[in-house]
Protein backbone atom coordinates (compact mmCIF):
# COMPACT_ATOMS: atom_id res chain seq x y z
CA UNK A 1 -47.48 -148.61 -230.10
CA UNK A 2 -44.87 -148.82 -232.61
CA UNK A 3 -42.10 -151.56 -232.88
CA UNK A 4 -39.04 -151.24 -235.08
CA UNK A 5 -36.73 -151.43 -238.21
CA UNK A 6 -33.18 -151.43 -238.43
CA UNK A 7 -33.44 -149.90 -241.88
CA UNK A 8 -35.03 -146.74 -240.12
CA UNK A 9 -32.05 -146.28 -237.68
CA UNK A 10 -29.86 -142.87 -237.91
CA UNK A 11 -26.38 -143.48 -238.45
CA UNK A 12 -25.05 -141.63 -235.30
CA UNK A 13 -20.97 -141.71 -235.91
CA UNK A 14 -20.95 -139.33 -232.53
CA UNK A 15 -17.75 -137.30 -233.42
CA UNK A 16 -18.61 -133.82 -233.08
CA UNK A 17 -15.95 -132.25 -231.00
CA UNK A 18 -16.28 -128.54 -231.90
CA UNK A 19 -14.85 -126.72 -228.53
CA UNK A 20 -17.38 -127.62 -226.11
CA UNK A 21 -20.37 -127.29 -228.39
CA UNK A 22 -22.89 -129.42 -227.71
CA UNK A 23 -23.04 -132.45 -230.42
CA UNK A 24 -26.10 -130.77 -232.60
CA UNK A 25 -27.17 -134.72 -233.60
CA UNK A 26 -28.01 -135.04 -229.64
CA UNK A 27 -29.80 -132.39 -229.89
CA UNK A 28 -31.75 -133.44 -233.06
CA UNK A 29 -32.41 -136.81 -231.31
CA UNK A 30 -33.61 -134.98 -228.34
CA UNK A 31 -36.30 -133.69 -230.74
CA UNK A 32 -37.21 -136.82 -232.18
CA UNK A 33 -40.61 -136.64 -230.30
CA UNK A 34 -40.19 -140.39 -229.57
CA UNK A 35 -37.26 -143.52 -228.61
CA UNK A 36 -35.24 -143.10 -231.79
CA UNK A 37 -33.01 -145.85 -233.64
CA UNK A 38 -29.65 -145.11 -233.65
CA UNK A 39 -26.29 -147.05 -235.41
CA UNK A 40 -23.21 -146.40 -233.66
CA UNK A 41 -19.76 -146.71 -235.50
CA UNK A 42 -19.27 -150.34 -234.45
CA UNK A 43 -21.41 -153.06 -233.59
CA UNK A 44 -23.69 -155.25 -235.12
CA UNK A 45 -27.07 -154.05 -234.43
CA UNK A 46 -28.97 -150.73 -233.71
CA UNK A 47 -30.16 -149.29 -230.44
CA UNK A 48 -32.61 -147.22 -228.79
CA UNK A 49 -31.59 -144.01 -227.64
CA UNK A 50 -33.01 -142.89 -224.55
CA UNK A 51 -32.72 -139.18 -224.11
CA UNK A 52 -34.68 -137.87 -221.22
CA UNK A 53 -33.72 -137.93 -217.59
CA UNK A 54 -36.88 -139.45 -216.06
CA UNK A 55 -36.72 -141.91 -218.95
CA UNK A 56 -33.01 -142.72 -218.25
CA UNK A 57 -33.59 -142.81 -215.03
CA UNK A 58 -36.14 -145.51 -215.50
CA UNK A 59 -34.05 -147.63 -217.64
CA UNK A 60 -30.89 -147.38 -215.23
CA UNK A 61 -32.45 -148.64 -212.60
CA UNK A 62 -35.15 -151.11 -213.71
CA UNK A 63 -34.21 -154.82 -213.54
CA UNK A 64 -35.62 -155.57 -217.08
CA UNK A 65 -32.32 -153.84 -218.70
CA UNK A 66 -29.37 -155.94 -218.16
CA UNK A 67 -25.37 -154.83 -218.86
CA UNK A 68 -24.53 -158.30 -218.14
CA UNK A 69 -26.20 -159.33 -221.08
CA UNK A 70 -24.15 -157.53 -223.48
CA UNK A 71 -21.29 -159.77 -222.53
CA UNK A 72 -19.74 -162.10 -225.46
CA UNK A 73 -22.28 -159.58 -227.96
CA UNK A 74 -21.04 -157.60 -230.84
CA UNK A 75 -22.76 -154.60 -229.04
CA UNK A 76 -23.45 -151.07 -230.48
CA UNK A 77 -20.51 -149.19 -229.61
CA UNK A 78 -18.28 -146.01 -229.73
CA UNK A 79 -15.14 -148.36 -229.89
CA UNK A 80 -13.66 -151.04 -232.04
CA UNK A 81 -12.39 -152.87 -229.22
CA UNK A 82 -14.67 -152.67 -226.54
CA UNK A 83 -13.25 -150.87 -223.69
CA UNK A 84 -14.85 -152.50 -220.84
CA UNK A 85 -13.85 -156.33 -219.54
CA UNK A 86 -16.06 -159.25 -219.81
CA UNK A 87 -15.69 -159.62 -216.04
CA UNK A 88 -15.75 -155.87 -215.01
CA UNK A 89 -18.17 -154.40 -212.44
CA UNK A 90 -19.40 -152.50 -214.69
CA UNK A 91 -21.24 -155.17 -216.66
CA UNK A 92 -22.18 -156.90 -213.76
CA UNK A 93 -26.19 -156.41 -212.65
CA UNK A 94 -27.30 -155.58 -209.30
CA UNK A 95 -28.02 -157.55 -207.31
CA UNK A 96 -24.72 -158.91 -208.13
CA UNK A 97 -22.94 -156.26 -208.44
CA UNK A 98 -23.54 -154.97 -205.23
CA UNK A 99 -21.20 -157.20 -202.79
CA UNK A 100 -17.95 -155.55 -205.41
CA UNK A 101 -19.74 -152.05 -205.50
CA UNK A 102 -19.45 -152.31 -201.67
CA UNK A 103 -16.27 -153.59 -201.38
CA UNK A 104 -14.63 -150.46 -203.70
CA UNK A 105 -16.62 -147.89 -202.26
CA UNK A 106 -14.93 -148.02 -199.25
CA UNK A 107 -12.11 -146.39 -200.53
CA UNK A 108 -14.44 -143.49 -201.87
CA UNK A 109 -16.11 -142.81 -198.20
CA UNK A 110 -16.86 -139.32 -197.42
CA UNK A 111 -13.95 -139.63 -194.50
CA UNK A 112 -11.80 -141.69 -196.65
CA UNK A 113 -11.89 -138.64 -199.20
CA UNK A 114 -12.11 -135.57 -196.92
CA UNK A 115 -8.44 -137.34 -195.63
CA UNK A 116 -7.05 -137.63 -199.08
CA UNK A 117 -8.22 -134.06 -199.49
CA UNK A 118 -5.10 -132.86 -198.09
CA UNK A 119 -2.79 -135.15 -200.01
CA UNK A 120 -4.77 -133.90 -203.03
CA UNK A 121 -3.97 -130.03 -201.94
CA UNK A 122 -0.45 -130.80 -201.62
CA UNK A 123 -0.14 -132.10 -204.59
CA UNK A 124 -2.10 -129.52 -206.40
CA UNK A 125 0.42 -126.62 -205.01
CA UNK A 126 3.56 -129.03 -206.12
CA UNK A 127 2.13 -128.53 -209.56
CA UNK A 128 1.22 -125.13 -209.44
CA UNK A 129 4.81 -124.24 -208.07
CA UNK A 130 5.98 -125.95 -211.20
CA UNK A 131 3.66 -123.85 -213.17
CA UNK A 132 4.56 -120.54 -211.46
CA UNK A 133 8.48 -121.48 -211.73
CA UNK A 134 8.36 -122.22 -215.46
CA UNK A 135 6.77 -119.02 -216.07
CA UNK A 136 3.91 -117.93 -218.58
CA UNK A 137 2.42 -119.53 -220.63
CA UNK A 138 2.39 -122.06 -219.86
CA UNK A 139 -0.04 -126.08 -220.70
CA UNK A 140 -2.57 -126.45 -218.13
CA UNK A 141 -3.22 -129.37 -219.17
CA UNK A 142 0.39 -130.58 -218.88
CA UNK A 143 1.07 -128.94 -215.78
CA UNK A 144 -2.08 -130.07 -213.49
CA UNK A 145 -4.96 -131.34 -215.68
CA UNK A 146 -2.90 -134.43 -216.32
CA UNK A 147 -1.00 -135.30 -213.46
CA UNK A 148 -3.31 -134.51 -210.39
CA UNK A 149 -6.00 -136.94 -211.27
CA UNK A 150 -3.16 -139.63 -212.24
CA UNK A 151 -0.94 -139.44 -209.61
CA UNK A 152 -3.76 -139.28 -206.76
CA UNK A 153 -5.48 -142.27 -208.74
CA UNK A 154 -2.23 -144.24 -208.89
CA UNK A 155 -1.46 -143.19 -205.35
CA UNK A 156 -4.78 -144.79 -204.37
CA UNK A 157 -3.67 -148.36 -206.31
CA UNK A 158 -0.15 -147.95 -204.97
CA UNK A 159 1.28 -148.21 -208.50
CA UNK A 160 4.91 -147.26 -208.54
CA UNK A 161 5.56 -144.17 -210.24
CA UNK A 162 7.92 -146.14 -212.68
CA UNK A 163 4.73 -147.93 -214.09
CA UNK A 164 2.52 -145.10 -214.82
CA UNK A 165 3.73 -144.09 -217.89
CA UNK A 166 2.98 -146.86 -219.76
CA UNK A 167 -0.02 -147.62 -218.30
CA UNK A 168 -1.06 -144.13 -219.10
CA UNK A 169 -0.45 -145.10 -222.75
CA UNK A 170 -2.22 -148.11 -222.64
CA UNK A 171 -5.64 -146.39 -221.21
CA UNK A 172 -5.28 -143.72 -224.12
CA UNK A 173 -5.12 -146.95 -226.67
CA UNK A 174 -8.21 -148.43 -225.27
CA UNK A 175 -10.69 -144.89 -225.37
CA UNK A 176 -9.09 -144.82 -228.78
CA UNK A 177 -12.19 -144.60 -231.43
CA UNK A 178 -10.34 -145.02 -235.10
CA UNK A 179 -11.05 -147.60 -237.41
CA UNK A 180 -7.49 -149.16 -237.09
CA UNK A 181 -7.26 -148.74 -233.39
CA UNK A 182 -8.97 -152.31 -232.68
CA UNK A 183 -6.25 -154.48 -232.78
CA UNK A 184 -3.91 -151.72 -230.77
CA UNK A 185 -6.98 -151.70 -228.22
CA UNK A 186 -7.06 -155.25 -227.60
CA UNK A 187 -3.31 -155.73 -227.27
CA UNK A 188 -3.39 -152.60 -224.96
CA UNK A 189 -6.29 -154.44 -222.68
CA UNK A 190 -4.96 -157.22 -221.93
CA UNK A 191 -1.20 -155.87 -221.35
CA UNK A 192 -3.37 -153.56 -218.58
CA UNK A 193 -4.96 -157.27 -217.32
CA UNK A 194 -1.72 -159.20 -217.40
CA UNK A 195 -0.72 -156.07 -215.54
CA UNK A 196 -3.19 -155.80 -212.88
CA UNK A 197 -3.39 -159.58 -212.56
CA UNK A 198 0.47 -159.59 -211.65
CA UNK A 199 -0.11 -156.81 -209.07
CA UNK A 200 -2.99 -158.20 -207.27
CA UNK A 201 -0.67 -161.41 -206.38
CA UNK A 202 2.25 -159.14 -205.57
CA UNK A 203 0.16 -157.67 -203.24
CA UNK A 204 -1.59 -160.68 -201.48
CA UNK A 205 2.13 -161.85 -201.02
CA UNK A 206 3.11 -158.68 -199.57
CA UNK A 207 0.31 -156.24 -198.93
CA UNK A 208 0.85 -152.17 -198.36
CA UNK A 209 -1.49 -149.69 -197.18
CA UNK A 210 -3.48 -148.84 -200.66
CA UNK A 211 -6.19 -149.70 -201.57
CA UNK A 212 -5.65 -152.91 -203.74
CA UNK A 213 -3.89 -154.66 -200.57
CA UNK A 214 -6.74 -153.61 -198.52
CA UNK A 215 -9.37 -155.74 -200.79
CA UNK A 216 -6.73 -158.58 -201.64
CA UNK A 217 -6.26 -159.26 -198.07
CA UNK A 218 -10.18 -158.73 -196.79
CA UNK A 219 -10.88 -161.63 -194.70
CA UNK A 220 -12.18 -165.37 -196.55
CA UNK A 221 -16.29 -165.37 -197.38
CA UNK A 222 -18.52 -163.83 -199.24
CA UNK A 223 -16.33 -160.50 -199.20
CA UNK A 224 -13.38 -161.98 -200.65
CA UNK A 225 -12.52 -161.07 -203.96
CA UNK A 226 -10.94 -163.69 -205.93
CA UNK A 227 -8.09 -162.36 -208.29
CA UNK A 228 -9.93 -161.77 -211.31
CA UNK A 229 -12.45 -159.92 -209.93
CA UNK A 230 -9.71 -157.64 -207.91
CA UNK A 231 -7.46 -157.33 -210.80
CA UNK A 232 -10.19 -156.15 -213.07
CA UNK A 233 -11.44 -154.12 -210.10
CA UNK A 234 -8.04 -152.18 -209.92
CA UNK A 235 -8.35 -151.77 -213.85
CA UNK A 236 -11.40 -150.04 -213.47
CA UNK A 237 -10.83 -147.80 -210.49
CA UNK A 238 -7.81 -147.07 -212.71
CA UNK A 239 -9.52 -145.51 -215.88
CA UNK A 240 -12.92 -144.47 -213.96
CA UNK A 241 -10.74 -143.03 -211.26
CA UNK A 242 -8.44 -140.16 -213.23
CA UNK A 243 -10.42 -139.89 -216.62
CA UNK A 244 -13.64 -137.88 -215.99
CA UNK A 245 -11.30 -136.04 -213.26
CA UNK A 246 -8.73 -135.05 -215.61
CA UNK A 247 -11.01 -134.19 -218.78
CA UNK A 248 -13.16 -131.84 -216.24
CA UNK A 249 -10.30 -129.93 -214.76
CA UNK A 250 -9.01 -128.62 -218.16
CA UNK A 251 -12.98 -128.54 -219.41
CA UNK A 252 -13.95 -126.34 -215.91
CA UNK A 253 -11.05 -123.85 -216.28
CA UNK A 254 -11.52 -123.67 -220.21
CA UNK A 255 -15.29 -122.32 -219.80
CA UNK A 256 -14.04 -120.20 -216.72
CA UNK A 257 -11.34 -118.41 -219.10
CA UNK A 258 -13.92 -118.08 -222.11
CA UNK A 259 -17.45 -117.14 -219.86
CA UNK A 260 -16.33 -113.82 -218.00
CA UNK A 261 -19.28 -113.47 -216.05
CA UNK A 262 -18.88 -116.89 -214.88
CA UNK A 263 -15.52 -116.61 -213.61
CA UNK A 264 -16.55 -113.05 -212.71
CA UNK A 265 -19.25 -115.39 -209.95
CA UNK A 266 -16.40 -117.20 -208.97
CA UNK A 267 -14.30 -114.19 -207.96
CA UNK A 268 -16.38 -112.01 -206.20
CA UNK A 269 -18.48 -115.02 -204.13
CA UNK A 270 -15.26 -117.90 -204.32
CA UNK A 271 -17.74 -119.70 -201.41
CA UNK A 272 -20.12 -120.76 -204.38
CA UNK A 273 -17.00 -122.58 -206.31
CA UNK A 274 -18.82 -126.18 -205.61
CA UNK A 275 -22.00 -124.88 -206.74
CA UNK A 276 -20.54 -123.39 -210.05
CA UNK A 277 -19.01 -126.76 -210.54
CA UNK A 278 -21.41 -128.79 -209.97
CA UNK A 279 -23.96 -126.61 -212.38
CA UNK A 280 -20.29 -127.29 -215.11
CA UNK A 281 -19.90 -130.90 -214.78
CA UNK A 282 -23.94 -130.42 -215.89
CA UNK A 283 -23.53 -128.77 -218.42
CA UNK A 284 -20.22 -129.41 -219.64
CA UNK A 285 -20.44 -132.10 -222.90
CA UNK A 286 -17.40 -133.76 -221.73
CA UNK A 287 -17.17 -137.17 -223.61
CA UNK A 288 -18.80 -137.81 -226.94
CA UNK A 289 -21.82 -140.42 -227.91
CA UNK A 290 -22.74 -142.73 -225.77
CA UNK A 291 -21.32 -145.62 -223.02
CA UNK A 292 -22.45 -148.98 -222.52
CA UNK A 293 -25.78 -150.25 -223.71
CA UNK A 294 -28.21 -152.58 -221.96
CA UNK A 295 -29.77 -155.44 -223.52
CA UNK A 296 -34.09 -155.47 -222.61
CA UNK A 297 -34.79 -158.72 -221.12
CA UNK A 298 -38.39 -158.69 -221.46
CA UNK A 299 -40.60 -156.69 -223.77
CA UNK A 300 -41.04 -153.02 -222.60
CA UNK A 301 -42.61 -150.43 -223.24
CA UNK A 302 -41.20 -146.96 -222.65
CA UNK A 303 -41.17 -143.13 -224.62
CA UNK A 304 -43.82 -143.87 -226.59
CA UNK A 305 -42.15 -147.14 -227.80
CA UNK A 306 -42.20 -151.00 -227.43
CA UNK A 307 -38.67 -152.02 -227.11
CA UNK A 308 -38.23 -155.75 -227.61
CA UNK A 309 -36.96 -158.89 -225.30
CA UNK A 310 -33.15 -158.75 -226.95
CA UNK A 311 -33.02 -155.16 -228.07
CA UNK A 312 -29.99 -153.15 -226.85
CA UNK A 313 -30.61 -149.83 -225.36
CA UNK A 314 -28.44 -146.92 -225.17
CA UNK A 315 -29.23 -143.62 -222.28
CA UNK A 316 -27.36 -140.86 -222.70
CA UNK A 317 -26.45 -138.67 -219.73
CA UNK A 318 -25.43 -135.87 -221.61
CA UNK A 319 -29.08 -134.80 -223.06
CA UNK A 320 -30.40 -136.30 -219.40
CA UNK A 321 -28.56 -133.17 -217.96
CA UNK A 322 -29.93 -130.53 -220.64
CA UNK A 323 -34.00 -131.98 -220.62
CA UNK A 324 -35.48 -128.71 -219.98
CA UNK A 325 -38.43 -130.76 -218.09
CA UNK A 326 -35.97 -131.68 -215.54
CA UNK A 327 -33.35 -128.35 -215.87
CA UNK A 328 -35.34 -124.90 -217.05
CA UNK A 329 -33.53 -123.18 -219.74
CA UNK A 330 -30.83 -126.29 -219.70
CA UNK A 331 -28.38 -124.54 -222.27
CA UNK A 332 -28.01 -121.78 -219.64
CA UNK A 333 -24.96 -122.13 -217.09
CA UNK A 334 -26.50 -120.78 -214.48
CA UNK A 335 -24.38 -120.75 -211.16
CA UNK A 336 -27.33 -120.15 -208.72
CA UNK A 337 -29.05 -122.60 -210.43
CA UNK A 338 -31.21 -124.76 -207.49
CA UNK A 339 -29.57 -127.72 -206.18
CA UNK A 340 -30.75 -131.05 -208.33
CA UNK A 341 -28.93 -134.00 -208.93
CA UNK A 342 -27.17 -134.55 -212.72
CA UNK A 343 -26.16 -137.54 -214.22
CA UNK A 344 -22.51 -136.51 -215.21
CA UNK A 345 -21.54 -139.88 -212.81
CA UNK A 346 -24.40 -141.92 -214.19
CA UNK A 347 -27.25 -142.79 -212.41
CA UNK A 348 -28.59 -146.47 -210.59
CA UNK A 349 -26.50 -149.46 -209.92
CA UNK A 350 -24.11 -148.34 -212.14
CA UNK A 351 -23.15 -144.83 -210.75
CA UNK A 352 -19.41 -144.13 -210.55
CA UNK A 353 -17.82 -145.03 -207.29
CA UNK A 354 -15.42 -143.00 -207.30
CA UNK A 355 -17.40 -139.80 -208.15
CA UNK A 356 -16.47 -137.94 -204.78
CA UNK A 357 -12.81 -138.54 -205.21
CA UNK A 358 -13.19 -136.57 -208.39
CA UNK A 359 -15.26 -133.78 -206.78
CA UNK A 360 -13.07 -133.23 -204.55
CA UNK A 361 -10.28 -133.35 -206.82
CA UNK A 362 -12.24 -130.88 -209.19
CA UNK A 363 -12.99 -128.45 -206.18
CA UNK A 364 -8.92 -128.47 -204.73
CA UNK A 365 -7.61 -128.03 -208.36
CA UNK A 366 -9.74 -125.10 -209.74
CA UNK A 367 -10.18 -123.64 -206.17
CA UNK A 368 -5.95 -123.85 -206.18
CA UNK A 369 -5.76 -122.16 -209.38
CA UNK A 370 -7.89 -119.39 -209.15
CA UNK A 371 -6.34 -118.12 -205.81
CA UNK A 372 -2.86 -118.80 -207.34
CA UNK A 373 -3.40 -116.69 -210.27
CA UNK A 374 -5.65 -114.21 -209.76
CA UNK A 375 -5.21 -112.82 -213.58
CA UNK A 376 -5.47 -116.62 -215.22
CA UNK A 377 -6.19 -115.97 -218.64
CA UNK A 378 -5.93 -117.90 -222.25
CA UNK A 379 -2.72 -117.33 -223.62
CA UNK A 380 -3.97 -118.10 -227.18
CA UNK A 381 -7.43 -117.48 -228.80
CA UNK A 382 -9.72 -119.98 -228.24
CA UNK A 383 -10.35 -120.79 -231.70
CA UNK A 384 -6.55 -122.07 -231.49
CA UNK A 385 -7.16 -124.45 -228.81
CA UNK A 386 -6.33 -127.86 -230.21
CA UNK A 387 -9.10 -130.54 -228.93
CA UNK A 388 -8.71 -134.39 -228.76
CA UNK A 389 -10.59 -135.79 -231.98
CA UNK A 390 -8.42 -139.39 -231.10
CA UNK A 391 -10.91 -140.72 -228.80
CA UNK A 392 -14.18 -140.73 -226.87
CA UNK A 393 -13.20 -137.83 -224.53
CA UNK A 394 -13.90 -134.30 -225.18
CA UNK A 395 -11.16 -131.87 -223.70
CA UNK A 396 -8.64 -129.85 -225.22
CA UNK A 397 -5.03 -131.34 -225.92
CA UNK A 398 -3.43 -128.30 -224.13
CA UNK A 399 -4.70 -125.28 -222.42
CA UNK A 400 -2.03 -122.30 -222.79
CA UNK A 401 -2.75 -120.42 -219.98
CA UNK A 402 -0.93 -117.10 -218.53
CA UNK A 403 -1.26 -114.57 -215.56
């Protein structure tokens, strides 16, 4: 079984962002036949690449690959700065990571969310409304792309509506993915810290109804979280909570408005609108490269490869959702496609938390839009859509829509 050399690893700089093309280097590394080597823009070392859902699977959940361990490394990464905090949940292993895993989710229970459901739809018509009073054409993106997620996020946190812009800017500094965004990264990290950090004692002081105040005053024990932990909790939730949401919406209604017969599915059986976007957020390339490695903590073998005790690993979820072993004809949207579970949200101990907020989110805003405007259509060819190329997120910069 083979081992490996550095000198063998495939510079991978990850910045295709054609439309919504998938990136055709995944899809060469998805042909590799084996665990390929791969050197992201920044980082000291290579990685394994691990491309295929049951292998991804295996990796996400098996106790020999550690996040933690990537902590204080010069890890393989998309990013100069790194975006995620030494003490985030999202470097933490399970079963460690469990007690703060269980603590958030309870603002992401299936009641908790089916409640904010109709704050969500209320918001979503305030926006339309806007929309509809403005007149074609109109930004999508500007008119409800951008603001549901953020404001329902924000509304979560209780963050004053004063604060949000700049803390919007911030979080677009940190996905940032230019050589000279490093130093603008770090400064915009820990201004979002110092930020968070300053909340979290505001609100153990004087506590509201949102969801920070509910953790910062949970009873003393072994469900406390001390204010570290909360503040970089909040952070988190923060950027986890309105960035898949918001790149989705505009992602969603941009293959709706270019795939006729799949927003012909949509109109004549609108009960299926879950299914088709559940078979989108599949499908849908929505973020470039790759997230945070592991590091192996004991020698492993795996795809037809030994990885090494120290070695960082990479998965990607994106060709996990097109391995035609797991998804027949995977390049295919497919909106009757059989029920099976993606990896969109990741997969294991590390699966977003707050993926059913952003379902539902997903669901109220397209399912809003379509009724609103029956004749929705691009107001520009897409060839002139103008895509992000700034940072790690794949979604278009505005979405001129009319009706």
């Amino acid at each position: 079984m083979p081992s490996h050399s550095d000198s063998a690893a495939v510079t991978c700089p990850f910045d295709f962002g054609q439309g919504l093309d998938f990136d055709p280097s995944l899809t060469d590394l998805m042909a590799h036949g084996s665990l390929p080597r791969v050197r992201l823009p920044y980082g000291d070392a290579a990685a394994w690449l691990v491309t295929g859902f049951e292998e991804v699977r295996q990796v996400t959940t098996d106790h020999r690959f550690s996040r933690a361990a990537v902590v204080g490394s010069d890890y393989p990464r998309m990013t100069p700065e790194p975006i995620v905090s030494p003490e985030s949940i999202n470097v933490i292993d399970p079963p460690d990571s469990s007690r703060l895993r269980h603590l958030a989710a309870r603002a992401f229970t299936p009641h908790h969310v089916e409640r904010m459901r109709q704050d969500i739809v209320a918001l979503a018509d305030a926006l339309l409304d806007g929309m509809a009073g403005q007149g074609p054409p109109a930004d999508l993106v500007r008119h409800l792309s951008d603001p549901l997620p953020q404001h329902t996020i924000f509304d979560v946190l209780g963050i004053s509506r004063d604060d949000r812009p700049v803390l919007q800017g911030y979080a677009h500094d940190l996905l940032a993915t230019g050589p000279d965004s490093g130093r603008t990264a770090a400064a915009a990290k820990a201004e979002l810290r110092r930020y968070f950090e300053e909340l979290v004692r505001r609100r153990r002081r004087s506590p509201g109804t949102d969801v920070i105040s509910v953790l910062a005053t949970a009873p003393e024990g072994a469900d406390a979280l001390d204010d570290a932990e909360l503040a970089v909790m909040a952070l988190t939730l923060m950027l986890s909570g309105q960035d898949t949401a918001t790149v989705e919406i505009s992602d969603i209604v941009y293959v709706l408005l270019t795939r006729p017969e799949v927003m012909r599915h949509v109109r004549e059986r609108p009960g299926t609108l879950p299914d088709v976007i559940d078979e989108l957020l599949r499908v849908i390339p929505f973020r470039k490269g790759v997230g945070i490695p592991r590091v192996a903590l004991e020698d492993v073998e795996l795809g037809g490869a030994l990885i090494r005790a120290g070695d960082f690993v990479h998965v990607s979820y994106l060709t996990a959702n097109r391995d035609p072993e797991h998804f027949p004809e995977p390049d295919v949207i497919a909106p009757d496609r059989p029920s099976a579970p993606h990896m969109t949200f990741g997969w294991g101990g590390h699966r977003c938390i707050g993926a059913p907020l952003a379902v539902a989110e997903l669901e109220v805003a397209v399912g809003r839009l379509l009724e609103r405007f029956p004749g929705l259509r691009l107001a520009v060819p897409p060839e002139e859509v103008r895509w992000d190329t700034e940072t790690i997120r794949r979604f278009p910069l505005e979405l001129p829509v009319a009706w």
